[in-house]
N, C-alpha and C. Protein backbone atom coordinates (compact mmCIF):
# COMPACT_ATOMS: atom_id res chain seq x y z
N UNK A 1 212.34 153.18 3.27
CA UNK A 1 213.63 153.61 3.77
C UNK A 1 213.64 153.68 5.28
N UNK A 2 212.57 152.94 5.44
CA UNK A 2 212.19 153.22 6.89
C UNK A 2 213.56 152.36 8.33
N UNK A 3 214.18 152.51 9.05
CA UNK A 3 215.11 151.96 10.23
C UNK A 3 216.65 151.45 9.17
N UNK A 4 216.99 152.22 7.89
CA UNK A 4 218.19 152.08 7.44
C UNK A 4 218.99 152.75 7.71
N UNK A 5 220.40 152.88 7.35
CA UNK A 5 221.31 153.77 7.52
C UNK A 5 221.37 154.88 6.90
N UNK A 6 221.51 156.13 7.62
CA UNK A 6 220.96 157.41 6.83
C UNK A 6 221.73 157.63 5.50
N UNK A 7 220.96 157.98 4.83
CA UNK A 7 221.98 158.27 3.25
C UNK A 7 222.62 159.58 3.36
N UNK A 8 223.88 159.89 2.94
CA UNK A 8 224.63 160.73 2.67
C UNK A 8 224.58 162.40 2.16
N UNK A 9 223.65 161.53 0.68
CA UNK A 9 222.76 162.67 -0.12
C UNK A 9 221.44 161.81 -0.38
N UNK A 10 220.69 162.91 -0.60
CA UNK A 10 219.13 162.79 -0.38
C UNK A 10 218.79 163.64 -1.89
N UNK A 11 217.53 163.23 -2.41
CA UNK A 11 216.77 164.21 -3.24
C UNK A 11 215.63 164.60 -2.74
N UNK A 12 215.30 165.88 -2.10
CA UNK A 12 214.14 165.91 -0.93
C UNK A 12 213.31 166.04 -1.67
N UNK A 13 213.03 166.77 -3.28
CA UNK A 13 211.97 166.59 -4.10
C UNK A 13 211.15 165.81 -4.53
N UNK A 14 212.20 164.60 -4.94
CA UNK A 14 211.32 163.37 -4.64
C UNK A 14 210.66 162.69 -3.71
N UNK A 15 211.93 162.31 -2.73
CA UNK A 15 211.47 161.97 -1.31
C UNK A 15 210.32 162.91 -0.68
N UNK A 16 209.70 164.30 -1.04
CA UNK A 16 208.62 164.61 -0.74
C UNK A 16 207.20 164.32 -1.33
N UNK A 17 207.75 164.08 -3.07
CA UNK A 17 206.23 163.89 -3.69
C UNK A 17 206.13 162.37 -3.10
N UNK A 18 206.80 161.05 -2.70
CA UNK A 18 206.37 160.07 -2.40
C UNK A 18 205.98 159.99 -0.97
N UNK A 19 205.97 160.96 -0.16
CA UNK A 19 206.06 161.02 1.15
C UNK A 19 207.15 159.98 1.97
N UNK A 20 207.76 159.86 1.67
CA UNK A 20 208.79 159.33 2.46
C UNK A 20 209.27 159.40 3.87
N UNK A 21 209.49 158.61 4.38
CA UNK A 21 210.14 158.79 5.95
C UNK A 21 211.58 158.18 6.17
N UNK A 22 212.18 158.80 6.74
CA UNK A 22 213.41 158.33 6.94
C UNK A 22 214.12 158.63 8.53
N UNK A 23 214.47 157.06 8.92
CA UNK A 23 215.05 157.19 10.54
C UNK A 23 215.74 156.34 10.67
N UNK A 24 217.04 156.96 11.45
CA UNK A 24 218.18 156.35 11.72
C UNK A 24 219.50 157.32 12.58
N UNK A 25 220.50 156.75 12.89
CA UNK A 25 221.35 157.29 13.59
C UNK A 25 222.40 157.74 12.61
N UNK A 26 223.14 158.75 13.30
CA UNK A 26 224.89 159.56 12.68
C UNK A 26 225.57 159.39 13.57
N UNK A 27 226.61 159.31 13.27
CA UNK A 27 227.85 159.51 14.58
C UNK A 27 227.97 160.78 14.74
N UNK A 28 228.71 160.97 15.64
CA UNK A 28 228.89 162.21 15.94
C UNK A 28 230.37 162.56 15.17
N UNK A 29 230.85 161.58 14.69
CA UNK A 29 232.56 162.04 13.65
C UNK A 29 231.81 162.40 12.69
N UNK A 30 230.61 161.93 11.93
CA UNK A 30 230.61 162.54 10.67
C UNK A 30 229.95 163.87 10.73
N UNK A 31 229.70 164.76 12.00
CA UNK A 31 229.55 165.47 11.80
C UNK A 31 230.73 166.85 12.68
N UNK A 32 231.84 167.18 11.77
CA UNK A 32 232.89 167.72 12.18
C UNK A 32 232.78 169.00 13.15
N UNK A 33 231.62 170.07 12.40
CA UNK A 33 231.50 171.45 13.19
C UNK A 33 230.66 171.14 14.58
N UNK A 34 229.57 170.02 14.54
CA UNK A 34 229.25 169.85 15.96
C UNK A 34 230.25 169.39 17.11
N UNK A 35 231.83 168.67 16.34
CA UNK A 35 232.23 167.69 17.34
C UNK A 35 233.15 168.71 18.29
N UNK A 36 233.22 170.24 17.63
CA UNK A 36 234.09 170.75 17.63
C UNK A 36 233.88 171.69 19.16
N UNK A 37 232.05 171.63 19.56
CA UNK A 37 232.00 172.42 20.78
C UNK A 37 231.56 171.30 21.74
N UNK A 38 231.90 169.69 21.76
CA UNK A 38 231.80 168.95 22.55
C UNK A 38 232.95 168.63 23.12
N UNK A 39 232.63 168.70 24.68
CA UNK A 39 233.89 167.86 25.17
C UNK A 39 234.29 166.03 25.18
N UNK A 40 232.83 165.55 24.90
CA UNK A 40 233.00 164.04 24.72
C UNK A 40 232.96 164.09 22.97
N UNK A 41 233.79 162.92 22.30
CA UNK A 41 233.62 163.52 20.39
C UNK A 41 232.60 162.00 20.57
N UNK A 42 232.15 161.01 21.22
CA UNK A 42 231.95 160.05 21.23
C UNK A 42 230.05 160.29 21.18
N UNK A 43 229.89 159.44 20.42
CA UNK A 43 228.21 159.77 20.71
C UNK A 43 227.25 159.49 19.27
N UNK A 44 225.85 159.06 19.34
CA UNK A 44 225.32 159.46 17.87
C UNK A 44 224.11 160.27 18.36
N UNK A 45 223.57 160.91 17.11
CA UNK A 45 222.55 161.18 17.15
C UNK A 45 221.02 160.49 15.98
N UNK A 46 220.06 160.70 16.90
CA UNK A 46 219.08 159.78 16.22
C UNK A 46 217.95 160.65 15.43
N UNK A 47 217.70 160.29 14.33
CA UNK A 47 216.85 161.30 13.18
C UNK A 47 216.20 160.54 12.62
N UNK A 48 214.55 161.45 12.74
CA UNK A 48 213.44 160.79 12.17
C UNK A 48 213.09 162.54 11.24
N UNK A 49 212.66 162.03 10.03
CA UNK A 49 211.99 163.27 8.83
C UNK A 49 211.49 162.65 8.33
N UNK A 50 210.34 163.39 8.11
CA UNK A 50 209.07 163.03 7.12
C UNK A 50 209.08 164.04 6.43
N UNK A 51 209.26 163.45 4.86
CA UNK A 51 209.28 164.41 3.87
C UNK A 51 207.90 164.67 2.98
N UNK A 52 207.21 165.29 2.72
CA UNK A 52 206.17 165.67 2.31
C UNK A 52 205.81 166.90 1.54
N UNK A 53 204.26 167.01 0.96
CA UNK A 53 204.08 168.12 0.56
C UNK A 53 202.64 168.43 0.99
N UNK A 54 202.76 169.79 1.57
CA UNK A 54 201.61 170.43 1.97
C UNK A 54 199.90 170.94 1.07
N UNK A 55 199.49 171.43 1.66
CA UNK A 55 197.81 171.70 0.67
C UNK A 55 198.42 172.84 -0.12
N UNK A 56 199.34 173.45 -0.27
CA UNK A 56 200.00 174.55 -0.44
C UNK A 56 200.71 174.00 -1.62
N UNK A 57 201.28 172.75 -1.93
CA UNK A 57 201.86 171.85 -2.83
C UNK A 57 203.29 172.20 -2.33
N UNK A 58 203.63 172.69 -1.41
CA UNK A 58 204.82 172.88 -1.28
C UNK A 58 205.60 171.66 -0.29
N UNK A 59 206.70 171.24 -0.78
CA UNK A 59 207.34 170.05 -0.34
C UNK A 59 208.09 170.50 0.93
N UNK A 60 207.61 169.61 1.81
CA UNK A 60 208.26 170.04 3.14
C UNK A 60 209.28 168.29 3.59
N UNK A 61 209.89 169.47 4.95
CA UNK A 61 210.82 168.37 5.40
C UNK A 61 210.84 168.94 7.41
N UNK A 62 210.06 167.58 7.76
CA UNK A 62 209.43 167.94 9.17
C UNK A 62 210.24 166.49 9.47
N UNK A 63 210.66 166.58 11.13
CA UNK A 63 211.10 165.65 12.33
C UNK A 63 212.07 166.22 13.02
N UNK A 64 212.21 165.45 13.70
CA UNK A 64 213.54 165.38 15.11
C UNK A 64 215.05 165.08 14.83
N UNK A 65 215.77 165.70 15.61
CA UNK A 65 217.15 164.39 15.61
C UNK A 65 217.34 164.93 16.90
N UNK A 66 217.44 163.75 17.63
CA UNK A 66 217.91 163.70 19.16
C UNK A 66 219.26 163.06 19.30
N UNK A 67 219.56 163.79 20.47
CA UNK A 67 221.15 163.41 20.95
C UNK A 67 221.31 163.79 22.19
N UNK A 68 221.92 163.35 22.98
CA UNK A 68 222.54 163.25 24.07
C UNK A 68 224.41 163.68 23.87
N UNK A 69 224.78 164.93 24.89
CA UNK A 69 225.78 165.19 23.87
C UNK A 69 226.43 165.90 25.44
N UNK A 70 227.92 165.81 25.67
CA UNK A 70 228.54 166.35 26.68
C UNK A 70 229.12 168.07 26.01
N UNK A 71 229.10 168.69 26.77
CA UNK A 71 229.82 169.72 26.70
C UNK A 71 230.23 170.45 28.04
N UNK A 72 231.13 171.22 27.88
CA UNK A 72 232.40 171.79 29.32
C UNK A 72 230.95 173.00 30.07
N UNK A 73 231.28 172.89 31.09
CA UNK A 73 230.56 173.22 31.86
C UNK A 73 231.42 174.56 32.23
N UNK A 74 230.43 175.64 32.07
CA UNK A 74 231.28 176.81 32.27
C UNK A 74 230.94 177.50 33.76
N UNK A 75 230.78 176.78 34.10
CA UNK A 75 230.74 177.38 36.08
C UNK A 75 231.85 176.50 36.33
N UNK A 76 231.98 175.16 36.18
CA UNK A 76 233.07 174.41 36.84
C UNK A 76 233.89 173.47 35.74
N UNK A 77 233.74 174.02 34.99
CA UNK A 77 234.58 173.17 33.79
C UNK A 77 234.97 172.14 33.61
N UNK A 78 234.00 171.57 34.12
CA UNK A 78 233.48 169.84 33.78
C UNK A 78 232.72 169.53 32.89
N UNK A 79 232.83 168.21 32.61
CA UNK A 79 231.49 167.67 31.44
C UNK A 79 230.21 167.55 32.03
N UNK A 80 229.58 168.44 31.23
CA UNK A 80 227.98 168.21 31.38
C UNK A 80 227.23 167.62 30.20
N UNK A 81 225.89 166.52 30.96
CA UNK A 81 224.90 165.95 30.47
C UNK A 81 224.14 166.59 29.66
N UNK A 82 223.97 167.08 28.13
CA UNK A 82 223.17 168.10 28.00
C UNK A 82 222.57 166.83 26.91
N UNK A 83 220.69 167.28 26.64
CA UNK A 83 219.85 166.66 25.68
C UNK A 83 219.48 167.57 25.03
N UNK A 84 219.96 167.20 23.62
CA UNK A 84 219.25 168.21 22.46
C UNK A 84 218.62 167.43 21.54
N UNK A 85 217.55 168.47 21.50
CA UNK A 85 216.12 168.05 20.35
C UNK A 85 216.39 169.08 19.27
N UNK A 86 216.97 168.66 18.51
CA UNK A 86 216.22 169.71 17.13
C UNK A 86 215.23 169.62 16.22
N UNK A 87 214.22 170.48 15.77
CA UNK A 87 213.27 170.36 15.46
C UNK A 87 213.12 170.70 13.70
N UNK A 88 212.77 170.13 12.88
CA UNK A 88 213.04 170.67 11.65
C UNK A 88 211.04 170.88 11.19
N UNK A 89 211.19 171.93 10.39
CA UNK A 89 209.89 172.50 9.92
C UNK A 89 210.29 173.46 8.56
N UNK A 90 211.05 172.57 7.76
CA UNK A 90 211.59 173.26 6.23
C UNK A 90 210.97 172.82 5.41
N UNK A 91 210.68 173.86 4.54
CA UNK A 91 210.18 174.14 3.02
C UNK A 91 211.31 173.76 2.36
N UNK A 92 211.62 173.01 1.53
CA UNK A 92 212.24 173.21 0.13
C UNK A 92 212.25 174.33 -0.96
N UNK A 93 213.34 175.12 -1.30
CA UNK A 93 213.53 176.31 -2.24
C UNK A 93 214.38 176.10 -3.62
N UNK A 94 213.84 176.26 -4.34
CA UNK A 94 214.86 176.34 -5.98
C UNK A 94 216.55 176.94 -5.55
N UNK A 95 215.08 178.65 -4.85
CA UNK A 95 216.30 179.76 -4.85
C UNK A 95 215.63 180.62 -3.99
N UNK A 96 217.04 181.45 -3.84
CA UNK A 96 216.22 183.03 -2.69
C UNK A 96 214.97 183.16 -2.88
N UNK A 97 214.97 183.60 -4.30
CA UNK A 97 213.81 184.15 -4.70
C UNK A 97 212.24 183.39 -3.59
N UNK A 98 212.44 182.19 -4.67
CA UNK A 98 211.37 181.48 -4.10
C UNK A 98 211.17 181.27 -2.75
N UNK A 99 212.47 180.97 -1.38
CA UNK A 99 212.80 181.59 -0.48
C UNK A 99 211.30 182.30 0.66
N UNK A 100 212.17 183.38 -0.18
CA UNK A 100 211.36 184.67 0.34
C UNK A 100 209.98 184.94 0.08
N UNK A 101 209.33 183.82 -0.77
CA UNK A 101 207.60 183.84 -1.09
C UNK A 101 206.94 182.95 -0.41
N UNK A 102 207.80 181.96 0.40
CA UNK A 102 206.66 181.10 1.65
C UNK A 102 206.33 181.12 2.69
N UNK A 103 205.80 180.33 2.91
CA UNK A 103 204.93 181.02 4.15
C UNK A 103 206.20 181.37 5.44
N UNK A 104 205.77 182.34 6.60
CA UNK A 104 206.70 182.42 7.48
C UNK A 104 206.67 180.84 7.99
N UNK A 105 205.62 180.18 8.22
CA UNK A 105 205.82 179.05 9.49
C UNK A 105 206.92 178.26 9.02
N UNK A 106 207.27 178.18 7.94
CA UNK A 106 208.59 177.19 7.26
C UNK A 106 209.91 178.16 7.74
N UNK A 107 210.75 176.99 7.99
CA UNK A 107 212.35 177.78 7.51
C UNK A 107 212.64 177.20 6.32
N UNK A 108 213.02 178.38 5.59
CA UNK A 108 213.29 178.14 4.10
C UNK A 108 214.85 177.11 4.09
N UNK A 109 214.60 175.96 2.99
CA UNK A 109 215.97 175.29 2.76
C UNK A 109 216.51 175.30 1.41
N UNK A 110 217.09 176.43 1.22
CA UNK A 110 217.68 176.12 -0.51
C UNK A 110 218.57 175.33 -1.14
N UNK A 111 217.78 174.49 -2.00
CA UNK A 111 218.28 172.96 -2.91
C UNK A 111 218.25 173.54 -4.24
N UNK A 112 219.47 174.09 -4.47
CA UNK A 112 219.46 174.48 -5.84
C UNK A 112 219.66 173.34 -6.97
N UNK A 113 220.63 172.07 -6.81
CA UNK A 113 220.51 170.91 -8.05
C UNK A 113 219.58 170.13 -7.12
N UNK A 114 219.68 168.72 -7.73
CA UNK A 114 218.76 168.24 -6.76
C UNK A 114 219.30 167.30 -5.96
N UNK A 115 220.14 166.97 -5.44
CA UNK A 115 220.61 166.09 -4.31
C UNK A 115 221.03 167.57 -3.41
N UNK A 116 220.85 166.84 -1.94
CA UNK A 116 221.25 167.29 -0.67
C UNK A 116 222.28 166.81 0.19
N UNK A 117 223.01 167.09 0.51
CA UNK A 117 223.68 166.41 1.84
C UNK A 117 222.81 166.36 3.08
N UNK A 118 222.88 165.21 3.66
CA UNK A 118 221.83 165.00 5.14
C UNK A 118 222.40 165.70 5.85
N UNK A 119 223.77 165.20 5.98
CA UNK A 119 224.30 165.12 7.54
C UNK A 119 224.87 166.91 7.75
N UNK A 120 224.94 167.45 6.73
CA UNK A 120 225.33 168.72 7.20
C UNK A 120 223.98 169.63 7.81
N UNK A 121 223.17 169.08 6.84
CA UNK A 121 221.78 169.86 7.74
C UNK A 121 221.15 169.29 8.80
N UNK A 122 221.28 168.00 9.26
CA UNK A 122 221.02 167.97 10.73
C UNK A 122 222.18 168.20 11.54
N UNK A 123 223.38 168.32 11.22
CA UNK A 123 224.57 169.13 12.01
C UNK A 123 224.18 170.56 12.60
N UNK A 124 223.94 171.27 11.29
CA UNK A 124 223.00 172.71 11.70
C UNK A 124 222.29 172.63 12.89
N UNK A 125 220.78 172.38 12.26
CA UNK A 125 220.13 171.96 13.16
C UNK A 125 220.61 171.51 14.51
N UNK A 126 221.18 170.30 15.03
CA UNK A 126 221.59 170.24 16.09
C UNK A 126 222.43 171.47 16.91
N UNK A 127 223.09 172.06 15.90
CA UNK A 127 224.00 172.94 16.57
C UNK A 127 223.28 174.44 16.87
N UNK A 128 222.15 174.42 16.34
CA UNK A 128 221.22 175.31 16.50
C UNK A 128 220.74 175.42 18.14
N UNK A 129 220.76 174.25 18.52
CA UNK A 129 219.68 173.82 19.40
C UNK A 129 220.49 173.39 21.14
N UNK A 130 222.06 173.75 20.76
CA UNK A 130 223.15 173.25 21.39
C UNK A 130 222.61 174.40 22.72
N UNK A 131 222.85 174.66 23.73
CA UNK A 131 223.02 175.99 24.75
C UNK A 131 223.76 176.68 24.35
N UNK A 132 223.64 178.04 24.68
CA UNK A 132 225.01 178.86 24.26
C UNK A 132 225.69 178.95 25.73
N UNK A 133 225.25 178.71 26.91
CA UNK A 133 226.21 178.55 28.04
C UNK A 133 225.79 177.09 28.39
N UNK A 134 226.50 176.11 28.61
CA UNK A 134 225.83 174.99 29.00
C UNK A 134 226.45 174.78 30.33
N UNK A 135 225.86 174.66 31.81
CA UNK A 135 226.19 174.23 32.72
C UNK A 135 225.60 173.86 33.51
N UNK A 136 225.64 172.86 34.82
CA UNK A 136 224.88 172.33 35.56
C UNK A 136 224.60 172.71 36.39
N UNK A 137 223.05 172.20 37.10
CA UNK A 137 221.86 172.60 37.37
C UNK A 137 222.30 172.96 39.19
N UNK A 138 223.07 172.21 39.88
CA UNK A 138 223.53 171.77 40.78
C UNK A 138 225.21 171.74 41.27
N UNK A 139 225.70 172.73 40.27
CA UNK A 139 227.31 173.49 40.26
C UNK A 139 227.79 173.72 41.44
N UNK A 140 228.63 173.48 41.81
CA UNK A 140 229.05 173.88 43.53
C UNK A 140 230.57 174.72 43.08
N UNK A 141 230.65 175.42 42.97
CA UNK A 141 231.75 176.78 42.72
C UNK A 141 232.49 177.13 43.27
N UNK A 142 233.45 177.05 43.43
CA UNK A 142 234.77 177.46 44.55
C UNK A 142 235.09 178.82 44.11
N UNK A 143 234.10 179.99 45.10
CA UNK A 143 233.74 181.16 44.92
C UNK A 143 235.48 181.85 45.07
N UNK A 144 236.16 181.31 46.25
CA UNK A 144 237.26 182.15 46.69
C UNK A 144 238.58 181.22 46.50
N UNK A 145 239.64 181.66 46.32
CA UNK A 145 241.13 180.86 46.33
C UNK A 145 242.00 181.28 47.30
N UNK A 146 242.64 180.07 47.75
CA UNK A 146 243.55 180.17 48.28
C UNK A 146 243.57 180.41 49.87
N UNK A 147 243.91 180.39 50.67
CA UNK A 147 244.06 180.23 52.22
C UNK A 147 243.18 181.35 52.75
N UNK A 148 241.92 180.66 53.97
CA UNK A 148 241.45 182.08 54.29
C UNK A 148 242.60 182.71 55.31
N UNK A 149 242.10 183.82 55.45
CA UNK A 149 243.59 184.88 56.23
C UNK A 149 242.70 185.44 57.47
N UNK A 150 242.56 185.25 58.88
CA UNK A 150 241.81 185.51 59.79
C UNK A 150 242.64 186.71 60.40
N UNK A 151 242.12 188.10 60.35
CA UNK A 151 243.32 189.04 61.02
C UNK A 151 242.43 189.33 62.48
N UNK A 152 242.88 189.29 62.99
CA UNK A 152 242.99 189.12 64.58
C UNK A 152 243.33 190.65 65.25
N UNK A 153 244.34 191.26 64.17
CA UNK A 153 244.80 192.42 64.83
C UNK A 153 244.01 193.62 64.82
N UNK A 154 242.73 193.13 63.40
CA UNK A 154 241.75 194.56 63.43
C UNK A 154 240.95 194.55 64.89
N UNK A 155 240.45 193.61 65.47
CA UNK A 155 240.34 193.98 66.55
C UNK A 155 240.65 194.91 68.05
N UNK A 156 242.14 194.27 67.75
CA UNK A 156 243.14 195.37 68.89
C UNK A 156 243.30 196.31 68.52
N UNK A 157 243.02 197.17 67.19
CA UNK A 157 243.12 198.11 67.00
C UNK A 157 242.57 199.36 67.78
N UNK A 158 242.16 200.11 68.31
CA UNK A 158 241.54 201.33 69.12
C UNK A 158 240.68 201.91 68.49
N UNK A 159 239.55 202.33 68.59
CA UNK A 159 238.77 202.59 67.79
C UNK A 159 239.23 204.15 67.54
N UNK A 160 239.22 204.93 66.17
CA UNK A 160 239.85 206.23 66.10
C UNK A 160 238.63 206.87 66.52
N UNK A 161 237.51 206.66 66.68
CA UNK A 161 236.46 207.73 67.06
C UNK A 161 236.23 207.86 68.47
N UNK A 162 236.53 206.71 69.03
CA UNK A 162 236.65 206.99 70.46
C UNK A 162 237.42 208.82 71.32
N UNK A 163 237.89 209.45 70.75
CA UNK A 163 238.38 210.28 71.03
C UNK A 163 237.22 211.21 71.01
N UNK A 164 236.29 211.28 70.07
CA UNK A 164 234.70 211.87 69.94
C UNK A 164 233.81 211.75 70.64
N UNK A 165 234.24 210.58 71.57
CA UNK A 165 233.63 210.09 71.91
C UNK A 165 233.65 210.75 73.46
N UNK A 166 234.69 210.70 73.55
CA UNK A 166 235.25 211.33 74.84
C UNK A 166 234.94 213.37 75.13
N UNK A 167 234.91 213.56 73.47
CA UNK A 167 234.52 215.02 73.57
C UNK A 167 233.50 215.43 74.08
N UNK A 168 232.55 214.12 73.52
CA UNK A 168 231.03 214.50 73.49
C UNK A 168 230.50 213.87 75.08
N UNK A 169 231.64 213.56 75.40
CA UNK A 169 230.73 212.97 77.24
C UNK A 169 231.65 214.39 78.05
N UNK A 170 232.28 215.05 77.40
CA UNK A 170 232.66 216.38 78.52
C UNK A 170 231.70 217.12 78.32
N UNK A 171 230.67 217.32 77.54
CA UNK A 171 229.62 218.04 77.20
C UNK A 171 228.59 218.33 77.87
């Protein structure tokens, strides 16, 4: 299954006892909740998983999906260049139950029948991995608005302590 087009639904049970690998690209339309905090909707992302099972016999699901992905820049509210790696290191689960009995180093993934949807769990994933402020490195900020105002007249003003001033030299 190796450089095809990613499948839709997956059976990771199987695809783990054969060790399987699977890599290929998504658009970024088929995945709706990521497109939703980008300011460009245009884009794919690229995913490699190796599905397997550990000395543990437990079926895992390890790789990447990389993307290159714009989002609004919240210092100057422009599009920014941002690169996200998400990293997957999931166990396969029946159920909670089972869940909650593996090891910590896994994040648990519960497959209760046996097909999966791909693209919603590397959506996750990616969106996991998104910034929660994303902005650039090199922002130039237009700290103040609007016309500077040069007053001229605080100057001519008289100083009010001067009169203290005058007390304290009769002294």
């Amino acid at each position: 299954m190796s450089n095809a087009p990613l499948p839709k639904k997956i059976d990771p049970r199987k695809l783990a006892d054969r060790g399987v690998r699977i890599q290929g690209d998504v658009e970024f339309t088929l995945l709706p909740n990521l497109v939703t905090m980008l300011a460009d909707k245009q884009g794919q992302a690229s995913v490699d998983l190796q599905f397997d099972t550990d000395e543990l016999r437990i079926r895992t699901i390890k790789g990447t999906a990389d993307a290159k992905v714009f989002m609004t820049c919240q210092r100057c509210l422009e599009p920014v260049e941002i690169e996200v790696e998400a990293k997957f290191n999931l166990a396969v689960a029946p159920t909670e139950e089972h869940a909650k009995n593996l090891p910590r180093y896994y994040d648990p993934l519960i497959v209760a029948g046996d097909d999966l949807e791909l693209f919603p769990m590397v959506e996750e994933e990616l969106i996991l991995s998104l910034p929660i402020v994303p902005y650039h490195d090199d922002c130039s900020v237009q700290t103040s608005f609007g016309d500077e105002v040069t007053t001229d007249n605080e100057t001519d003003k008289p100083n009010p302590f001067s009169v203290l001033a005058s007390l304290k030299a009769d002294k």
